[in-house]
C-alpha atoms as a PDB file:
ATOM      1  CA  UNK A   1      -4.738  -2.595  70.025  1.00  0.00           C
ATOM      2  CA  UNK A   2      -5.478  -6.540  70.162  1.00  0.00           C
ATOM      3  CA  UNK A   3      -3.044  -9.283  69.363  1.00  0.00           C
ATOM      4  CA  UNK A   4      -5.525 -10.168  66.908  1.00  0.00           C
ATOM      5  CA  UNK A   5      -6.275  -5.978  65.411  1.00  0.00           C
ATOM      6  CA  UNK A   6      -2.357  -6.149  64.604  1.00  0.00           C
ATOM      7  CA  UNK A   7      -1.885  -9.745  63.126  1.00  0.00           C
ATOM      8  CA  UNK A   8      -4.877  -8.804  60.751  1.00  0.00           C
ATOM      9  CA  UNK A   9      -2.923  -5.936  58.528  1.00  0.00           C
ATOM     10  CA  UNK A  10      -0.251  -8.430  57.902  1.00  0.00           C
ATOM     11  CA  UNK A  11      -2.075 -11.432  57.273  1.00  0.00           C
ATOM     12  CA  UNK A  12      -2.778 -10.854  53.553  1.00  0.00           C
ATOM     13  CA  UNK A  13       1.306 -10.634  52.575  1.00  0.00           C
ATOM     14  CA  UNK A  14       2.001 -13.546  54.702  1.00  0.00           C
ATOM     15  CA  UNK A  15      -0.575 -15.105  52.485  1.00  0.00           C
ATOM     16  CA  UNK A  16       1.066 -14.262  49.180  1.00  0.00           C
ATOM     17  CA  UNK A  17       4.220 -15.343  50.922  1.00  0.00           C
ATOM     18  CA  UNK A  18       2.925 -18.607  51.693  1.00  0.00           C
ATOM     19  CA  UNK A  19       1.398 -19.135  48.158  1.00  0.00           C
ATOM     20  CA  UNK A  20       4.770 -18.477  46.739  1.00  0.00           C
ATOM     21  CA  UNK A  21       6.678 -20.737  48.603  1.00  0.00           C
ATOM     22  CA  UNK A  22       4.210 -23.573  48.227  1.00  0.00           C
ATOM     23  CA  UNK A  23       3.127 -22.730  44.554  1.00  0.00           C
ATOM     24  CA  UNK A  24      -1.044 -23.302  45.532  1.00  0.00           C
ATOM     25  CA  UNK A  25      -3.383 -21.465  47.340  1.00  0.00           C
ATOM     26  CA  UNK A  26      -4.775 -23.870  49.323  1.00  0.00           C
ATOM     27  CA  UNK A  27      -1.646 -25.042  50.801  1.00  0.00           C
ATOM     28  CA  UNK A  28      -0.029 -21.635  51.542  1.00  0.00           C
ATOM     29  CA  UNK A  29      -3.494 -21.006  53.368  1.00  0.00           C
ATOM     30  CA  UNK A  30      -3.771 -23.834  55.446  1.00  0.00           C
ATOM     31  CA  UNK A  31      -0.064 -23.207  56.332  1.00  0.00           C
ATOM     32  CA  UNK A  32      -1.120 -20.033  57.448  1.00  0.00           C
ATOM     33  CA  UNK A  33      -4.253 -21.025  59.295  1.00  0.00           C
ATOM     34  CA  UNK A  34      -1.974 -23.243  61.491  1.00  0.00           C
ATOM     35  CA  UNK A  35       0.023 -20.348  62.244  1.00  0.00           C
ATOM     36  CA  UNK A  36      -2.678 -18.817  63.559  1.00  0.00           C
ATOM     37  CA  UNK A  37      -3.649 -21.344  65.634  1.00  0.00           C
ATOM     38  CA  UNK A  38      -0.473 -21.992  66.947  1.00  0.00           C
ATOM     39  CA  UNK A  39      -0.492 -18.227  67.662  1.00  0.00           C
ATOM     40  CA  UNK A  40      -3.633 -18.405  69.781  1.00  0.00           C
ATOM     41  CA  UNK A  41      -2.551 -21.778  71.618  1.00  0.00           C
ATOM     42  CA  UNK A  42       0.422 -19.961  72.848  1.00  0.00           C
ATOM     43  CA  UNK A  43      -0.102 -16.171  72.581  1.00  0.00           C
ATOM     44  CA  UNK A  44       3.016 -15.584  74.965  1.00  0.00           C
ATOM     45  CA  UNK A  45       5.300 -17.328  73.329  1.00  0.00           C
ATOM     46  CA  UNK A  46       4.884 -15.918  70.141  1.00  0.00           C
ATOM     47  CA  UNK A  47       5.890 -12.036  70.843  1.00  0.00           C
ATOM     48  CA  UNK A  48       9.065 -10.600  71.025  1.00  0.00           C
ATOM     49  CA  UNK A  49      11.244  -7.068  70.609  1.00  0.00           C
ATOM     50  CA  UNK A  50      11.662  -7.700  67.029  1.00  0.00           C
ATOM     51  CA  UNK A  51       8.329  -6.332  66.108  1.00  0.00           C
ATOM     52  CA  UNK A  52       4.983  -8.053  64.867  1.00  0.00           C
ATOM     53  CA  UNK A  53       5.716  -8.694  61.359  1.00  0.00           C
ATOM     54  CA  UNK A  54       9.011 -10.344  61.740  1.00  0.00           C
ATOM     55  CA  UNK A  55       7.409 -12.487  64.458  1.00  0.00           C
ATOM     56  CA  UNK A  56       4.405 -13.600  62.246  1.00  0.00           C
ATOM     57  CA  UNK A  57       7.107 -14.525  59.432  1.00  0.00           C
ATOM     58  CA  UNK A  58       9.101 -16.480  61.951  1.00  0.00           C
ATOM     59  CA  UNK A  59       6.301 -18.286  63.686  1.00  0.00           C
ATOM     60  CA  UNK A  60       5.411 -19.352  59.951  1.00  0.00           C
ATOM     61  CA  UNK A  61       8.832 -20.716  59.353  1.00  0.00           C
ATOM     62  CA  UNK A  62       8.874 -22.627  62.065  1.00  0.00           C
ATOM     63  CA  UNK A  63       5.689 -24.496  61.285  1.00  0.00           C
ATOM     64  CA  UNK A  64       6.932 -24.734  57.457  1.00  0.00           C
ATOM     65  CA  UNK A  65      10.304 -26.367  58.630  1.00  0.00           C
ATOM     66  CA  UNK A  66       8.503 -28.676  60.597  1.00  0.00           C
ATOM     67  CA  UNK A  67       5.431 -29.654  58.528  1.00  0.00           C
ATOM     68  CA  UNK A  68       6.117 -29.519  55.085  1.00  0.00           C
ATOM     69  CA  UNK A  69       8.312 -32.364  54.210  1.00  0.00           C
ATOM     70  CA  UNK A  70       5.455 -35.329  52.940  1.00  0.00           C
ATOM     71  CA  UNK A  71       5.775 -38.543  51.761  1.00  0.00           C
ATOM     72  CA  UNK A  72       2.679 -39.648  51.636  1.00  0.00           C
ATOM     73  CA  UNK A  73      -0.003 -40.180  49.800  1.00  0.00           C
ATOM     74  CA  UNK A  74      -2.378 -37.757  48.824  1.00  0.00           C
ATOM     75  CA  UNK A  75      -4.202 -35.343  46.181  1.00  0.00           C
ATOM     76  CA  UNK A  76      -3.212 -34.419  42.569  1.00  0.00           C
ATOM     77  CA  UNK A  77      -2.082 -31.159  44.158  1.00  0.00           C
ATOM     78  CA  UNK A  78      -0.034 -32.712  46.779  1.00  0.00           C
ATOM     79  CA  UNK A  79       1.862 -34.774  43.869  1.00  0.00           C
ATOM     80  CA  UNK A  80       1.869 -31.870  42.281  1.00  0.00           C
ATOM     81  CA  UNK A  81       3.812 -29.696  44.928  1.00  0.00           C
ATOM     82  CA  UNK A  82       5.939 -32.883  45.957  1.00  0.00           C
ATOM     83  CA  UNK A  83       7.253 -33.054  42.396  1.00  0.00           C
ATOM     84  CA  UNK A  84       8.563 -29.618  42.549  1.00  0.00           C
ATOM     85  CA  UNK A  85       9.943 -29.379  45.610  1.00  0.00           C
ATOM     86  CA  UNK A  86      12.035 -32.375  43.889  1.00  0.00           C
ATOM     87  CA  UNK A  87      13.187 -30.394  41.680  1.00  0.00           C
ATOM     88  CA  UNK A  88      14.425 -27.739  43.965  1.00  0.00           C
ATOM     89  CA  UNK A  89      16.972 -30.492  45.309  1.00  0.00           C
ATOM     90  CA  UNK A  90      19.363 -28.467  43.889  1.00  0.00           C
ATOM     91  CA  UNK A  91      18.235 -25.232  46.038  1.00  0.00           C
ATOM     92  CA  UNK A  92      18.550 -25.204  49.349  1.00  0.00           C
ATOM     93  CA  UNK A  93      14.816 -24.590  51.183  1.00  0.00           C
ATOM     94  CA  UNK A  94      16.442 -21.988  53.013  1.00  0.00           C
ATOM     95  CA  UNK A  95      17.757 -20.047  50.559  1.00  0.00           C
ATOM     96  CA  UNK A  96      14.527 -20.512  48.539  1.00  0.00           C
ATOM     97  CA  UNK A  97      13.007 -19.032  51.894  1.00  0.00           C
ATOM     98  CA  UNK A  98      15.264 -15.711  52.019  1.00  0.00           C
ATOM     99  CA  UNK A  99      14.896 -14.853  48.357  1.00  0.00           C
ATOM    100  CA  UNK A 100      11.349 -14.952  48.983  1.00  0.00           C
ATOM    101  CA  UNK A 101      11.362 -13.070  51.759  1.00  0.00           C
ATOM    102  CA  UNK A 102      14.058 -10.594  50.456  1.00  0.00           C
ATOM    103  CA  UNK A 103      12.500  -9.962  47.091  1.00  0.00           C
ATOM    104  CA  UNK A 104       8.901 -10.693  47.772  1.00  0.00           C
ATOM    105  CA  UNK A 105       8.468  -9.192  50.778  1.00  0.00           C
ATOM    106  CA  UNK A 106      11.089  -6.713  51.201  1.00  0.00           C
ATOM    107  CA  UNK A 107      12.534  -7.631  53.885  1.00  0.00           C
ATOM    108  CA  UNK A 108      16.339  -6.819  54.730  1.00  0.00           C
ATOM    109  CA  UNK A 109      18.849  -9.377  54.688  1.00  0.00           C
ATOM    110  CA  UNK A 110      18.892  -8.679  58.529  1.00  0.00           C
ATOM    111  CA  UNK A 111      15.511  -9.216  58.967  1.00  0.00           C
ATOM    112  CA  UNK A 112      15.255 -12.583  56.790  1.00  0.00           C
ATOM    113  CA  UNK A 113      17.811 -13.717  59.279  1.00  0.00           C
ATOM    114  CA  UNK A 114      15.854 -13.146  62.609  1.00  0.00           C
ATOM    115  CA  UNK A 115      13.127 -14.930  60.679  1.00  0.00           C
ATOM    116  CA  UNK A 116      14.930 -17.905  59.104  1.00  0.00           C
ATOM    117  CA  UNK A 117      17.168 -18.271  62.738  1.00  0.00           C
ATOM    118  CA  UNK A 118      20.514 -17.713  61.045  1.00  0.00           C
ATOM    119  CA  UNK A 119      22.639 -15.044  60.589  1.00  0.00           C
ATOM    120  CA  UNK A 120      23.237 -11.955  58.425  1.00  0.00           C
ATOM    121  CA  UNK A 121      26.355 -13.496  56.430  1.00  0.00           C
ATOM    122  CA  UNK A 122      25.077 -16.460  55.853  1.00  0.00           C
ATOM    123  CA  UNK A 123      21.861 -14.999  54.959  1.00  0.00           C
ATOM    124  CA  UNK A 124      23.519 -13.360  52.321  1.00  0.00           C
ATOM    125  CA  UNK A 125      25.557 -16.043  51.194  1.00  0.00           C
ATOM    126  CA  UNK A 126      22.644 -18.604  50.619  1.00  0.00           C
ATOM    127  CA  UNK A 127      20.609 -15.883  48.530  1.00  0.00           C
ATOM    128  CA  UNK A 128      23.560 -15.251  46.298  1.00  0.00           C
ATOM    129  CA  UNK A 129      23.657 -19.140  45.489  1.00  0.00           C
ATOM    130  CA  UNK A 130      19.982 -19.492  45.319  1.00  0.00           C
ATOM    131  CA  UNK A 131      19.796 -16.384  42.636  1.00  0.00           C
ATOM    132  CA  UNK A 132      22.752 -18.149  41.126  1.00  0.00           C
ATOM    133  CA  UNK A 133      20.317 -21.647  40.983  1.00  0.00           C
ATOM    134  CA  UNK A 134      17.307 -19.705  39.573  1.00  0.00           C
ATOM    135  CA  UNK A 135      19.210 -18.301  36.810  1.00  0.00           C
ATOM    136  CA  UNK A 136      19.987 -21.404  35.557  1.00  0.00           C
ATOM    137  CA  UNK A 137      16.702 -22.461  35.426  1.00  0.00           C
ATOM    138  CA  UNK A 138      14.909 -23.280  32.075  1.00  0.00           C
ATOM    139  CA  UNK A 139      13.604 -20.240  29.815  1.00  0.00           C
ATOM    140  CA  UNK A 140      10.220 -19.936  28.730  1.00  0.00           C
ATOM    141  CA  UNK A 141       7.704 -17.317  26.835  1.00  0.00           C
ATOM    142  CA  UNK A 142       5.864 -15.320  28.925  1.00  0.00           C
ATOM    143  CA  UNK A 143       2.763 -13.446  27.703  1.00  0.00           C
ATOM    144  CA  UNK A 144       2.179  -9.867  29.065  1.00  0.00           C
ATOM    145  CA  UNK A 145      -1.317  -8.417  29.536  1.00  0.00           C
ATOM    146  CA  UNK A 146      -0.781  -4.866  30.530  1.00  0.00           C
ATOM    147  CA  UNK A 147      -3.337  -1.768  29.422  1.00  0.00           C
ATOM    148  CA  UNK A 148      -0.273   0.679  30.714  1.00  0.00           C
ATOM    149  CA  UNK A 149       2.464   1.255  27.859  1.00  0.00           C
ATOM    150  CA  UNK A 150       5.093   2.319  29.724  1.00  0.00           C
ATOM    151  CA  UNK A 151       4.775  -0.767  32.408  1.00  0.00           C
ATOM    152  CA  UNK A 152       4.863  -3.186  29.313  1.00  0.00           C
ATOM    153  CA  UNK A 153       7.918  -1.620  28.331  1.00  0.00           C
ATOM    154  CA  UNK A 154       8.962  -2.526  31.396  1.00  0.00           C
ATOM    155  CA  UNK A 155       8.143  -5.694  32.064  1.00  0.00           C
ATOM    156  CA  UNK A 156       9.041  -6.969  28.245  1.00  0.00           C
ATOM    157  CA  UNK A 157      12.645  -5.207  29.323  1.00  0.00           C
ATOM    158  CA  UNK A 158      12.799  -7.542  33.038  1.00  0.00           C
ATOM    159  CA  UNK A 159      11.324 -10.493  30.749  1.00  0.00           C
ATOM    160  CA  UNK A 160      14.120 -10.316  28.141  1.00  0.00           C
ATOM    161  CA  UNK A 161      16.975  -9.440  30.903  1.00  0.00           C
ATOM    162  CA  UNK A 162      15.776 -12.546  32.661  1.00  0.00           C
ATOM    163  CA  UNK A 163      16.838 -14.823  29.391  1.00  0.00           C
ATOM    164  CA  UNK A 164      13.030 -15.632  28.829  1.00  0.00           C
ATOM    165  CA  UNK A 165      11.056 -14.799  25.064  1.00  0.00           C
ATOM    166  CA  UNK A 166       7.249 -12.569  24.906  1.00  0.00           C
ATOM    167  CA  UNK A 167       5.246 -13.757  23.465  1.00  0.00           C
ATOM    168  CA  UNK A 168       3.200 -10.925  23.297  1.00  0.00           C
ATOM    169  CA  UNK A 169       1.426  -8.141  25.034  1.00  0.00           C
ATOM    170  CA  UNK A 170      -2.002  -7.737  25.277  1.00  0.00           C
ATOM    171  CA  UNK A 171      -4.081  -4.951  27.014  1.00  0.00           C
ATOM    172  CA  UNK A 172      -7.448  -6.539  26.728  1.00  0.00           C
ATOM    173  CA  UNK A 173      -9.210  -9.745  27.957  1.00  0.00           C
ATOM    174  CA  UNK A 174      -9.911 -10.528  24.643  1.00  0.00           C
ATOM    175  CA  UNK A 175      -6.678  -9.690  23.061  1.00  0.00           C
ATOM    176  CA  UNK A 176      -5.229 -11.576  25.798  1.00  0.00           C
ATOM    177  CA  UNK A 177      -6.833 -14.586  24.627  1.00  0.00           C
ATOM    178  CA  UNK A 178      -6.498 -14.237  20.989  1.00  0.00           C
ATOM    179  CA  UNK A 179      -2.718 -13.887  21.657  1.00  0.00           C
ATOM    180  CA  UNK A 180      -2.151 -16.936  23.759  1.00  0.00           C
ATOM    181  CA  UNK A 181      -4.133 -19.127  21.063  1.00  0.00           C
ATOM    182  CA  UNK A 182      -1.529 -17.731  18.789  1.00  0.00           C
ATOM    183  CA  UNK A 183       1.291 -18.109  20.625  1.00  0.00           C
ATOM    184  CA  UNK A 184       3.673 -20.874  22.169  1.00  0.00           C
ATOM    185  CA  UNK A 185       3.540 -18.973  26.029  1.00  0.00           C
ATOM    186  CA  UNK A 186       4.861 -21.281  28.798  1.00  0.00           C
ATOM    187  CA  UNK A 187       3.835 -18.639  31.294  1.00  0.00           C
ATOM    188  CA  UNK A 188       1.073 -15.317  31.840  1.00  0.00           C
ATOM    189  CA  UNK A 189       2.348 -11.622  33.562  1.00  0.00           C
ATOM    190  CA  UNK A 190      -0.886  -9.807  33.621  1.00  0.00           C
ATOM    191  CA  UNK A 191      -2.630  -7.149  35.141  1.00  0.00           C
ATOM    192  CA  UNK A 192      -5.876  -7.236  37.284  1.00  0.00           C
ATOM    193  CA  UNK A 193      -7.474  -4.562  35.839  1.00  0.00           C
ATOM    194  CA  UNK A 194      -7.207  -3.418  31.988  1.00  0.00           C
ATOM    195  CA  UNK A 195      -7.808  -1.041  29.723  1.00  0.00           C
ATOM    196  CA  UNK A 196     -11.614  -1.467  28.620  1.00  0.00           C
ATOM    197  CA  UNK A 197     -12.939  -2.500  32.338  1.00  0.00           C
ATOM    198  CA  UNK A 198     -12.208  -6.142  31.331  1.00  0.00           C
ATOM    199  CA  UNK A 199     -10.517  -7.939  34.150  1.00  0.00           C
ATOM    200  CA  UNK A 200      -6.806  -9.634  33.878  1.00  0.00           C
ATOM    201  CA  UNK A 201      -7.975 -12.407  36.259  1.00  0.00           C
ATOM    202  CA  UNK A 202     -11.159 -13.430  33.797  1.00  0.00           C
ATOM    203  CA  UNK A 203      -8.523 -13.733  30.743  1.00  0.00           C
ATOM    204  CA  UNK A 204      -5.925 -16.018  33.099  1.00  0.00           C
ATOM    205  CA  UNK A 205      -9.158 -17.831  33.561  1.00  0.00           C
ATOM    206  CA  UNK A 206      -9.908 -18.122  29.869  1.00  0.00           C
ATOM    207  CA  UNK A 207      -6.594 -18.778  28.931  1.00  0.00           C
ATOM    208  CA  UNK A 208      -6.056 -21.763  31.625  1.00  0.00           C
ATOM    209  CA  UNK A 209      -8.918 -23.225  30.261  1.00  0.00           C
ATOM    210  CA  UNK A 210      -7.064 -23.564  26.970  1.00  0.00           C
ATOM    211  CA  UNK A 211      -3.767 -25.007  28.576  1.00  0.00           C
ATOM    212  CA  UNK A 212      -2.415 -25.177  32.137  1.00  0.00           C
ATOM    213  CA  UNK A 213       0.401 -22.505  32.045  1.00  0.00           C
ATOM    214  CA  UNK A 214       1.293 -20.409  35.697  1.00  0.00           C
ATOM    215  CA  UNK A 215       0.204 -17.136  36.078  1.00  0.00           C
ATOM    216  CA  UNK A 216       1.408 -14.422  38.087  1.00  0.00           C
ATOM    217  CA  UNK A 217      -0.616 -11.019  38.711  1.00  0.00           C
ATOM    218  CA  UNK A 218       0.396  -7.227  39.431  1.00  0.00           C
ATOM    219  CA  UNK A 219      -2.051  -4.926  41.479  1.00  0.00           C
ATOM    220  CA  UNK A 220      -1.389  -2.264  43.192  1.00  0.00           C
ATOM    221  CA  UNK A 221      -3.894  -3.383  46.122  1.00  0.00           C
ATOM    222  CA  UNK A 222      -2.128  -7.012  46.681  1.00  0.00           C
ATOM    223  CA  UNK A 223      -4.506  -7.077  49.970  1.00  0.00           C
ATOM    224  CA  UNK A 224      -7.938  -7.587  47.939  1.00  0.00           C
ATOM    225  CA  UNK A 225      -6.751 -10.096  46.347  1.00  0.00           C
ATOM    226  CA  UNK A 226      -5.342 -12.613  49.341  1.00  0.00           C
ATOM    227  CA  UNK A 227      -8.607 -12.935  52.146  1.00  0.00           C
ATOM    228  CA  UNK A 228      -8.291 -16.616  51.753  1.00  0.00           C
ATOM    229  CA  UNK A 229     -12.021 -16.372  51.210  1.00  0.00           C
ATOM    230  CA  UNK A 230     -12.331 -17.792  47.846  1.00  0.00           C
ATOM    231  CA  UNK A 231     -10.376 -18.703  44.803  1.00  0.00           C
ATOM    232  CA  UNK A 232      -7.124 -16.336  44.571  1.00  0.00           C
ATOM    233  CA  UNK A 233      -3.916 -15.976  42.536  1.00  0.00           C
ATOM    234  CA  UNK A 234      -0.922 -17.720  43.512  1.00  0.00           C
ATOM    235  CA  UNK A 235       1.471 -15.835  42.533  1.00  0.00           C
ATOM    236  CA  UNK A 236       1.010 -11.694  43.102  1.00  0.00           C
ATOM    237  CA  UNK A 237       2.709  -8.672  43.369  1.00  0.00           C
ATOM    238  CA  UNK A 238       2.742  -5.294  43.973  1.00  0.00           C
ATOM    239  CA  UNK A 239       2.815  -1.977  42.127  1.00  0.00           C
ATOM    240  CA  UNK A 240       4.865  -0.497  42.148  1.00  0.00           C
ATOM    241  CA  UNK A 241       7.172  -3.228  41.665  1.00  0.00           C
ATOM    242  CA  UNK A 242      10.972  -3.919  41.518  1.00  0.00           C
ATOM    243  CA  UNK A 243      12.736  -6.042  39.036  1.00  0.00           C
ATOM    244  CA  UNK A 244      13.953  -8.295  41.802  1.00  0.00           C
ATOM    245  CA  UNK A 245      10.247  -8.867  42.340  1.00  0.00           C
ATOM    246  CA  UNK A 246       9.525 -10.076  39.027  1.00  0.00           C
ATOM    247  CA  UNK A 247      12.271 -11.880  38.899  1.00  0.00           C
ATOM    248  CA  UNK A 248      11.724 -14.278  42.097  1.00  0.00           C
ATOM    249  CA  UNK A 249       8.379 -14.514  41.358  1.00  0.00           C
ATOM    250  CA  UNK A 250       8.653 -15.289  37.725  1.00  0.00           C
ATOM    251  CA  UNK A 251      11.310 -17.910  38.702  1.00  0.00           C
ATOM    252  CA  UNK A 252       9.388 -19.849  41.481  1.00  0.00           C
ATOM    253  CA  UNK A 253       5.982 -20.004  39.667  1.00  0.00           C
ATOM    254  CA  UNK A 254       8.252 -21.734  36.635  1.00  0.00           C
ATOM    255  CA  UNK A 255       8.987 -24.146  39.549  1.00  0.00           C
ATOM    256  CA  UNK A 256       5.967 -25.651  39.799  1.00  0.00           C
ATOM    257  CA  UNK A 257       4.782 -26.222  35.702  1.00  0.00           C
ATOM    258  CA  UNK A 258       2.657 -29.360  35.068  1.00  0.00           C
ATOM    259  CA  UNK A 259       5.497 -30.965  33.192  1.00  0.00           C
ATOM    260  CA  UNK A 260       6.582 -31.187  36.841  1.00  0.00           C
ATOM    261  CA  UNK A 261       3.940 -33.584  37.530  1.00  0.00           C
ATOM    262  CA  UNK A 262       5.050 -35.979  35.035  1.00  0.00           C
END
């Protein structure tokens, strides 16, 4: 098998990883598109006994550590990002990093340190202190649009345990529209696909139209979803998914709200 045949499999989770950590598409892709060519300027340096995926992960943290930091001037977006990151002052960028990786990705706290270049202790140290930072972070309703009962349930239960209101749940595109008009939602949990063929994405669509809230989406085939071929969530994960999931994602998409902009 090519270099290339087993980068491609992990590509699409480095992608959601990137989005995540960047809060916008576009920048978690291009941060990813250097990678790769980083990757293919070097091809030698970039492989070692700790396996493929850990190495695409590090390689990426390298070129985050060393490239995101801008003071510039630039786009809407790019104010937009800079303002957050701001924000998360208080949060050290690498504990940010191993949450992400930890509760996002599932990685082991052994394996976020090969990636990060630290160790296990203190691995485990900064992600108790950055859960400790997110928790204090402000509350918000969050909207679910979910066709399956039992995974509302679910996700209203992780909502609530999180400190954060619903504002409703909805199991239809339209419903899911209605309820946001009706509601005072600061953020959307929903579903790609839903109970009368409608699709979760076209209601986040609708509903962003209305007001500018974050989004995050659940699939249980993450991979269609992040090709970096056209206009993609942000935030996504998995079914099925763990409550740590929600949480961290639920937690960084807050991060980056317009009223961060201001």
């Amino acid at each position: 098998m090519s270099l290339g045949e087993e980068i491609r499999g992990h590509l699409p989770f480095l992608r959601r990883y990137a989005r995540a950590l960047t809060g916008s598409q576009q920048h978690g892709d291009n941060f990813v598109h250097t990678m790769l060519e980083v990757i293919v300027a070097a091809p030698d340096e970039f492989r070692s006994d700790d396996g493929i995926r850990i190495d695409l992960y590090r390689t990426f943290h390298r070129i985050w550590e060393s490239a995101f930091i801008d003071d510039g001037e630039g786009s809407d977006e790019d104010a937009f990002v800079r303002a957050a990151t701001r924000r998360l002052s208080r949060l050290t960028p690498l504990g940010r990093q191993i949450l992400l990786l930890t509760a996002l990705e599932g990685f082991s706290t052994e394996e976020a340190a090969l990636i990060t270049g630290t160790d296990t202790p203190t691995v485990e140290i900064l992600l108790a202190e950055a859960v400790d930072d997110l928790d204090r972070e402000a509350r918000t309703s969050v909207l679910i649009i979910e066709d399956e009962p039992l995974i509302a349930m679910e996700l209203e239960a992780i909502v609530r345990d999180l400190g954060h209101e619903v504002a409703g749940i909805a199991a239809t595109h339209e419903d899911a529209v209605a309820a946001f008009e009706n509601s005072d939602a600061g953020l959307v949990l929903a579903d790609i696909q839903l109970a009368d063929g409608s699709s979760g994405i076209d209601a986040v669509q609708d509903i962003l139209a209305i007001a500018p809230v974050p989004a995050i989406f659940i699939t249980a085939f993450p991979e269609k979803l992040l090709t970096g071929h056209r206009v993609e969530p942000t935030f996504l994960i998995s079914k099925p998914f763990r409550e740590n999931t929600v949480r961290a994602a639920i937690s960084q998409s807050l991060l980056f709200t317009p009223q961060l902009a201001a």
